[in-house]
Protein backbone atom coordinates (compact mmCIF):
# COMPACT_ATOMS: atom_id res chain seq x y z
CA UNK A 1 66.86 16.54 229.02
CA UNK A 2 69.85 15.50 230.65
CA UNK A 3 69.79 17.89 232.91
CA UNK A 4 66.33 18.43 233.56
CA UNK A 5 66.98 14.31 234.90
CA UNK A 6 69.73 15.61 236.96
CA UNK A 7 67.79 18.27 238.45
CA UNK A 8 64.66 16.36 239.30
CA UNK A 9 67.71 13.50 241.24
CA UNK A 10 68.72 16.58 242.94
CA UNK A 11 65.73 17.74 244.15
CA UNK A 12 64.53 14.30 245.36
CA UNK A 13 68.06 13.90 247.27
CA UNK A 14 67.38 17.09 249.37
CA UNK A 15 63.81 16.06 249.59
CA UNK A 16 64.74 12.98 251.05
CA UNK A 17 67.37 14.31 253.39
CA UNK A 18 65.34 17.04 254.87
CA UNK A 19 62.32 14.31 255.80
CA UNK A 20 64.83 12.27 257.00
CA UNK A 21 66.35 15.02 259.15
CA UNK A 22 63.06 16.18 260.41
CA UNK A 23 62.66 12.35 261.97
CA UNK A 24 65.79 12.20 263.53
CA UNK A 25 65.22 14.51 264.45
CA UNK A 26 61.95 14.02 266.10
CA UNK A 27 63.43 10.72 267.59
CA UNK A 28 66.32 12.41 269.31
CA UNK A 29 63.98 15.38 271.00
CA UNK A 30 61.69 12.15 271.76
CA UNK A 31 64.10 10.49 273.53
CA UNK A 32 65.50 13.57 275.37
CA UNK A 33 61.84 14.35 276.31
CA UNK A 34 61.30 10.87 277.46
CA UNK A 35 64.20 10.36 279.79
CA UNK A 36 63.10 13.91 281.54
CA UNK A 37 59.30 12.67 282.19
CA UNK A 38 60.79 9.60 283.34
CA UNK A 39 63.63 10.29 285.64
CA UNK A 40 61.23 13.36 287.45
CA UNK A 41 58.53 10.69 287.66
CA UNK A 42 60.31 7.67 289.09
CA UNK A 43 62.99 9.91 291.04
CA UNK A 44 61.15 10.21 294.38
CA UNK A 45 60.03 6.46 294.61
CA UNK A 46 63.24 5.25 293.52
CA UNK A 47 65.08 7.73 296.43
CA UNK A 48 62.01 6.14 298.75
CA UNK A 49 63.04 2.49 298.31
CA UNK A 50 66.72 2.92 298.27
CA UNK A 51 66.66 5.23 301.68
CA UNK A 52 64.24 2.03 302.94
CA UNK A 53 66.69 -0.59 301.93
CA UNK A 54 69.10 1.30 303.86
CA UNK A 55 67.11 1.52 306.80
CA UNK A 56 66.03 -2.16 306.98
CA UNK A 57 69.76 -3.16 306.49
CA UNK A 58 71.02 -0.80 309.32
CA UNK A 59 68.30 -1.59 311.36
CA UNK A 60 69.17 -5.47 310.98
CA UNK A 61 72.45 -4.94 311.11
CA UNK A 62 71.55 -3.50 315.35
CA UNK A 63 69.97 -6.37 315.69
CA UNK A 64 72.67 -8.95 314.37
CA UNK A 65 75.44 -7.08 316.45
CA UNK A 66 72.94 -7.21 319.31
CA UNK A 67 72.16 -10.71 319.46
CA UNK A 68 75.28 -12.45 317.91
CA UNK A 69 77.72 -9.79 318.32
CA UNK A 70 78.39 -9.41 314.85
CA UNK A 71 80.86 -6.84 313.40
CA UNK A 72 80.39 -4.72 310.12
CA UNK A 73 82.60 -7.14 307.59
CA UNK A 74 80.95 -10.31 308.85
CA UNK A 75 77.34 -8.82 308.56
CA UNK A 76 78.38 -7.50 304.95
CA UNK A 77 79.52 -11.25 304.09
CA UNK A 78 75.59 -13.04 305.62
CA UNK A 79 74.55 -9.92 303.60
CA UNK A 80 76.53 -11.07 300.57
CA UNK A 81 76.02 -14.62 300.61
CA UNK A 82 72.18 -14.25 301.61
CA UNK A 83 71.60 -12.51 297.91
CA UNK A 84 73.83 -15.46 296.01
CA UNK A 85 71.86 -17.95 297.63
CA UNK A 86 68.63 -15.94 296.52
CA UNK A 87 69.55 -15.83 293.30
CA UNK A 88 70.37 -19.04 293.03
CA UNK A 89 66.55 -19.94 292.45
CA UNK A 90 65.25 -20.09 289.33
CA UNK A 91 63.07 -22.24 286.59
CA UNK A 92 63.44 -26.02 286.86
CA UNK A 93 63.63 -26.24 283.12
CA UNK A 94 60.85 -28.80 282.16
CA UNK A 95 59.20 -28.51 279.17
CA UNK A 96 57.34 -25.72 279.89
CA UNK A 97 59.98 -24.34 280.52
CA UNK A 98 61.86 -24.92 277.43
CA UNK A 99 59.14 -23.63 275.24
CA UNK A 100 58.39 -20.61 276.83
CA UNK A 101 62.07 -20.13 276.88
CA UNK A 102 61.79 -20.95 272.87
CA UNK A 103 58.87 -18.47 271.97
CA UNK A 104 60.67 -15.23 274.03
CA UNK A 105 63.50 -16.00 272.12
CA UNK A 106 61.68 -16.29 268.74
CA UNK A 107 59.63 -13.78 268.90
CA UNK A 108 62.36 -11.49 270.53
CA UNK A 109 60.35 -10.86 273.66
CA UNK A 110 62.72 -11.57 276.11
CA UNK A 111 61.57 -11.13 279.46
CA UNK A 112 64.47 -12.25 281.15
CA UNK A 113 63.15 -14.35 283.99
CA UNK A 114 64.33 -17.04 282.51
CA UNK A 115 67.66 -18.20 280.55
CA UNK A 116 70.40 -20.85 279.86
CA UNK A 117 73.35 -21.12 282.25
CA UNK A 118 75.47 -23.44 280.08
CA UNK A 119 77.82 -22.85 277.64
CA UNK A 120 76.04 -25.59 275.56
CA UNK A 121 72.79 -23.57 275.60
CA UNK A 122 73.71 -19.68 275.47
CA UNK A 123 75.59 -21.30 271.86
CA UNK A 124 72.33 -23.45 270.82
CA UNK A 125 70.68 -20.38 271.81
CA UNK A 126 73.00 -18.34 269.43
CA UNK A 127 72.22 -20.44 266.65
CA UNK A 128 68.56 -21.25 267.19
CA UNK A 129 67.86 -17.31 267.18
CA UNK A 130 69.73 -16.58 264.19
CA UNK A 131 67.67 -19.26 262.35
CA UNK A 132 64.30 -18.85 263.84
CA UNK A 133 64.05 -15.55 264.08
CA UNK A 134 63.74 -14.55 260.23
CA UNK A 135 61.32 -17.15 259.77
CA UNK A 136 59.15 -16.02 262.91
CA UNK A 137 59.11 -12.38 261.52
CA UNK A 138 58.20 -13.70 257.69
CA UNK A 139 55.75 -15.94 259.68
CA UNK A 140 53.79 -13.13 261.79
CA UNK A 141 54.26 -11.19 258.55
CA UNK A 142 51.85 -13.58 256.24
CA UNK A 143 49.76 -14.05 258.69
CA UNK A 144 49.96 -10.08 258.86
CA UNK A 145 48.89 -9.54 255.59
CA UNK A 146 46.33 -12.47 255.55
CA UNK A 147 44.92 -10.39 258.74
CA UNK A 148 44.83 -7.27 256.38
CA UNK A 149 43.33 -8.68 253.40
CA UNK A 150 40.51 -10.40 254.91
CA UNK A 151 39.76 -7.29 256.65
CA UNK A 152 40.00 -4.99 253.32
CA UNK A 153 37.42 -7.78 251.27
CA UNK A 154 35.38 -7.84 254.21
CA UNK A 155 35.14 -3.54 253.81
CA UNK A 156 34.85 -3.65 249.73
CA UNK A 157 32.14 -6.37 250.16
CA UNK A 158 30.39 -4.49 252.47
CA UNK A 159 30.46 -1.57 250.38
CA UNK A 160 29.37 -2.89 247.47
CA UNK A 161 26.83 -5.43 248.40
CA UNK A 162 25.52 -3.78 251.44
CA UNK A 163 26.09 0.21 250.89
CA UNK A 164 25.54 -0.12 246.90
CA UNK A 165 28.70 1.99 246.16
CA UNK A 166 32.37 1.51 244.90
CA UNK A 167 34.61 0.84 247.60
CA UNK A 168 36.61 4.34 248.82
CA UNK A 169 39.77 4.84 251.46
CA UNK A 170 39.83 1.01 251.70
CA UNK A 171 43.59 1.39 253.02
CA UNK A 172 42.56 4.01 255.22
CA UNK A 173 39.70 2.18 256.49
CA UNK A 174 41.49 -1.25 256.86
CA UNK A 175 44.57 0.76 258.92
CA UNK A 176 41.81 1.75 261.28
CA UNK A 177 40.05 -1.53 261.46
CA UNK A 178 43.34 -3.56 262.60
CA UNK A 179 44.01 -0.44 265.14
CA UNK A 180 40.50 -1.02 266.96
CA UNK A 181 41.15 -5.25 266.44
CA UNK A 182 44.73 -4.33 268.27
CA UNK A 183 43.04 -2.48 271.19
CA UNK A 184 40.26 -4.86 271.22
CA UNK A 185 43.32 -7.64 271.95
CA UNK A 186 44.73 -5.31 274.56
CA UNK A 187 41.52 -4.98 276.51
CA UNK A 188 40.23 -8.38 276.42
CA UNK A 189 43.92 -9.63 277.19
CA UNK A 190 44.47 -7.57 280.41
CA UNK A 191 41.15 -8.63 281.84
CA UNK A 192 42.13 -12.09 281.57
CA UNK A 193 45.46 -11.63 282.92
CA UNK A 194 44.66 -9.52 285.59
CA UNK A 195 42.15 -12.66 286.59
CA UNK A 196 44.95 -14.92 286.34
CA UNK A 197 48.01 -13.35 288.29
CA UNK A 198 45.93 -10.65 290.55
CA UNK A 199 47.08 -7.56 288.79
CA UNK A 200 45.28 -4.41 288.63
CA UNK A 201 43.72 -3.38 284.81
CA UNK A 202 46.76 -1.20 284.73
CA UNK A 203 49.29 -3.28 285.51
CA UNK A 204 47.45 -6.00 282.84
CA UNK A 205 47.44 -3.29 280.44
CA UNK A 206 50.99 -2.25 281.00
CA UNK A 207 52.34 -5.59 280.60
CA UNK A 208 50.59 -6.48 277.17
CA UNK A 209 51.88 -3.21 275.85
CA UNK A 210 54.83 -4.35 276.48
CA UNK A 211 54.71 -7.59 275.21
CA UNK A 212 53.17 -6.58 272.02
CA UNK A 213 55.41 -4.30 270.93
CA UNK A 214 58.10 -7.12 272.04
CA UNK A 215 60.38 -4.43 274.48
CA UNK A 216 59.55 -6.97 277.33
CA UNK A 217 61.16 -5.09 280.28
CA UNK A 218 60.52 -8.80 282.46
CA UNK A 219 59.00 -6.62 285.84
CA UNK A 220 55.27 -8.07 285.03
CA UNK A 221 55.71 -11.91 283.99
CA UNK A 222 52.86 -13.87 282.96
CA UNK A 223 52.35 -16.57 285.90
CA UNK A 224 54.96 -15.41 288.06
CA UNK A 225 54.20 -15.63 292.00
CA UNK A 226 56.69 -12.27 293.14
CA UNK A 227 53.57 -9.90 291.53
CA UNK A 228 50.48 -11.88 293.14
CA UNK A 229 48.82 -9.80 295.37
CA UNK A 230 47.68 -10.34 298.80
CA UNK A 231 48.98 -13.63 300.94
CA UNK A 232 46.74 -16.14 299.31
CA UNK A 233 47.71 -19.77 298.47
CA UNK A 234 50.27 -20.65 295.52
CA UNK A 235 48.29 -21.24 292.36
CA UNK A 236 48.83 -24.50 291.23
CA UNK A 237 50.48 -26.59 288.74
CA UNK A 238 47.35 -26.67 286.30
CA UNK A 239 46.66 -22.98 287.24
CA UNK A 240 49.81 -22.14 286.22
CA UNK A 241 50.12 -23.98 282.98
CA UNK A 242 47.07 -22.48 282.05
CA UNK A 243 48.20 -19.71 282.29
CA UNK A 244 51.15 -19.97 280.75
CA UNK A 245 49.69 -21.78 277.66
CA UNK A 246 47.46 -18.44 277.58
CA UNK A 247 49.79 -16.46 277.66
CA UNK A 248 51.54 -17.84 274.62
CA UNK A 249 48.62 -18.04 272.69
CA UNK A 250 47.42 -14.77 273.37
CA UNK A 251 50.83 -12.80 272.52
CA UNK A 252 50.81 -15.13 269.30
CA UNK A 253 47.51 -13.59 268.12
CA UNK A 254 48.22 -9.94 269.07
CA UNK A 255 52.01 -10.17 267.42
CA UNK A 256 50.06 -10.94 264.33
CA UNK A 257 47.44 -8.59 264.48
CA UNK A 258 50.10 -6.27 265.48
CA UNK A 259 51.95 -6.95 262.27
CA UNK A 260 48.73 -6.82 260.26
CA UNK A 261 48.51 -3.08 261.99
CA UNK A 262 52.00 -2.42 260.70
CA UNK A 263 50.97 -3.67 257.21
CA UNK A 264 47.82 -1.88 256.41
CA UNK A 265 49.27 1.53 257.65
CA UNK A 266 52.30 0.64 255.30
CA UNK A 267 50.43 0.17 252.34
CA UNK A 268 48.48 3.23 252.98
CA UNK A 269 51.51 5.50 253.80
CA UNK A 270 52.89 3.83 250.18
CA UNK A 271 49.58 4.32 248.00
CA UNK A 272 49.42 8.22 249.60
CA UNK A 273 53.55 8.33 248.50
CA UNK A 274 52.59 6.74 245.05
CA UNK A 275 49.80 8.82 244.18
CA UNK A 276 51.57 12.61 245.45
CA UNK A 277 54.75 11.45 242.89
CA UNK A 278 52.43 10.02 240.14
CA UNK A 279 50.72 13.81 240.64
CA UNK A 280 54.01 15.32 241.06
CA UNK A 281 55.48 13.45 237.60
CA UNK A 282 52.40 14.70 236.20
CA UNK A 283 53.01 17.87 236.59
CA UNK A 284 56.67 18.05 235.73
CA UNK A 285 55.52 16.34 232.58
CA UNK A 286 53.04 19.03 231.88
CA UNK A 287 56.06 21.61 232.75
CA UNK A 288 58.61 20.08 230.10
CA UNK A 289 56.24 20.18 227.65
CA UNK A 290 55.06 23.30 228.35
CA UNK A 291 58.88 24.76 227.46
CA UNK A 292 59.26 23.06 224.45
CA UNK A 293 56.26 23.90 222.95
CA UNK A 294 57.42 27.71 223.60
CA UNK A 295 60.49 27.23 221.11
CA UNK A 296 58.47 24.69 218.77
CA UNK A 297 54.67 26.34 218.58
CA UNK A 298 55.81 29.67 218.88
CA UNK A 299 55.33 30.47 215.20
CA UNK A 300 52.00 28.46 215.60
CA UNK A 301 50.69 30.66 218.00
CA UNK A 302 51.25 33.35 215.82
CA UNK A 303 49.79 31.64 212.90
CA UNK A 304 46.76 30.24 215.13
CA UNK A 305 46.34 33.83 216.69
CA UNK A 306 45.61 35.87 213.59
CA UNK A 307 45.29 33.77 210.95
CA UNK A 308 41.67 33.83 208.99
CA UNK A 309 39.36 31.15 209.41
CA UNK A 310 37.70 29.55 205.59
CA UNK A 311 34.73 31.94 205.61
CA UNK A 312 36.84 34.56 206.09
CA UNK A 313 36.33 35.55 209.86
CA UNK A 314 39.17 35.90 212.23
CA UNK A 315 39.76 33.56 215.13
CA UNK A 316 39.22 34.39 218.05
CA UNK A 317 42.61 36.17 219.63
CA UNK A 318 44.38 34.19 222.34
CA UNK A 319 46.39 37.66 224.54
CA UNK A 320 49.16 35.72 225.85
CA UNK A 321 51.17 32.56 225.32
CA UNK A 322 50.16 31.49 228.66
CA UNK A 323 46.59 31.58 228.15
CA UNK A 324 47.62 29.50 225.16
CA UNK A 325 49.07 26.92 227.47
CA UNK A 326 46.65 26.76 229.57
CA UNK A 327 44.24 25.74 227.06
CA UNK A 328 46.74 23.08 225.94
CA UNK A 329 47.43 21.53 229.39
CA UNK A 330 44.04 21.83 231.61
């Protein structure tokens, strides 16, 4: 028995190692597959904007030395101090500010358009991350499963009441539910957006991806005036709030609905894990019994085979000690 325990540890170990091998290995050849597509893809326009940066700078560089006769190292110090002064601009910190600062940080977002400059706040920030940040995830999470159960009584009821049958593949059926709610969210939510900063459905798309699976690169922002399109007027301050209030609420739905995704296909992976090692005990069960009762019946068998029945007929004969288990264990 002992070692029967030991064997059935050792089999699960290498079980577990090789599926864990197999997705490393999947993420690795992922990754390397990734960072081809991506560097042949953005190669040329990247080499195109960098050779046109050049260009412009050379070109005003003529022009500088032309009109103000300008050498190289004082044109490369306006060049220098013309980008510090540019970047010098940034969010005037109201309280708009401050909570849109807040939920990027809480929900781990983090565009980057915006951050503290102060000692004072890159250590608040410190602290208010490490505390928020486990109760935003258990947050999304209950809301999550809430998401998921509603959804899963809303199938069984359906089911039963309306189809007049017992509920089947509920898990299956709920995973798929919260995937079409999810896309649902990402439709709706770029056609909105792409109203509200002048994107194209792409672009909209693109950045709600993005900010629902929380990478938030920060190249599309929600309400930012470098993407607007065209040369029409700044939007304005109620415009922008709008948007901006929007925006929160929006990515506060779809993070939950996104976590409700990531709980229904987790509770179907686990019932489909539960039910192959309940089948799997089963059958090892069925095995261990199926050696001792070679030692224990074999006299039995014997006995059952050939022995003569009250009324003095003979039993029917059983050929083999595996047909004899069979009958015992099917």
């Amino acid at each position: 028995m002992r070692y029967s325990t030991m064997s059935r540890c050792s089999k699960a170990t290498r079980q577990f190692l090789r599926t864990t091998s197999f997705w490393v290995l999947c993420f690795l050849l992922l990754a390397s597959l990734g960072a081809l597509l991506f560097s042949e893809v953005e190669r040329p326009s990247a080499m195109s904007r960098l050779k046109s940066k050049d260009e412009k700078l050379a070109s005003l560089q003529n022009e500088m030395k032309t009109e103000y006769n300008m050498t190289h190292e004082e044109f490369a110090r306006f060049v220098n101090l013309s980008s510090e002064a540019l970047s010098l601009d940034g969010p005037a910190w109201n309280y708009l500010d401050g909570l849109r600062y807040t939920f990027e940080t809480l929900t781990t977002i983090g565009y980057g358009a915006i951050s503290p400059s102060t000692r004072l706040g890159q250590a608040l920030c410190i602290v208010f991350a490490i505390l928020g940040i486990p109760v935003t995830i258990l947050a999304f999470k209950s809301v999550g499963e809430l998401i998921s159960l509603g959804i899963s009584s809303t199938i069984a009821f359906v089911e039963t009441k309306c189809c007049r049958k017992e509920p089947t593949h509920v898990e299956a059926k709920c995973t798929v539910a919260t995937c079409l709610l999810m896309m649902i969210m990402l439709l709706l939510g770029a056609i909105m957006q792409s109203n509200f900063d002048d994107w194209s459905y792409l672009e909209a798309c693109y950045f709600w991806v993005i900010t629902f699976t929380t990478i938030g690169y920060g190249d599309y922002i929600a309400g930012s005036e470098t993407r607007k399109k065209g040369t029409g007027n700044p939007k304005t301050k109620v415009v922008k709030s709008l948007n901006v209030a929007f925006h929160i609420a929006w990515t506060t739905i779809g993070l939950c609905v996104f976590s409700s995704v990531l709980n229904a296909a987790a509770t179907f992976i686990e019932k489909r894990a539960l039910a192959k090692r309940r089948c799997g005990k089963r059958r090892c069960c069925c095995c261990a019994g199926q050696q001792e009762s070679d030692s224990d019946k074999g006299d039995t068998l014997e006995k059952y085979t050939y022995q003569p029945s009250a009324n003095g007929r003979a039993r029917d004969k059983i050929q083999s000690r595996e047909d004899y288990n069979c009958m015992t264990y099917v």
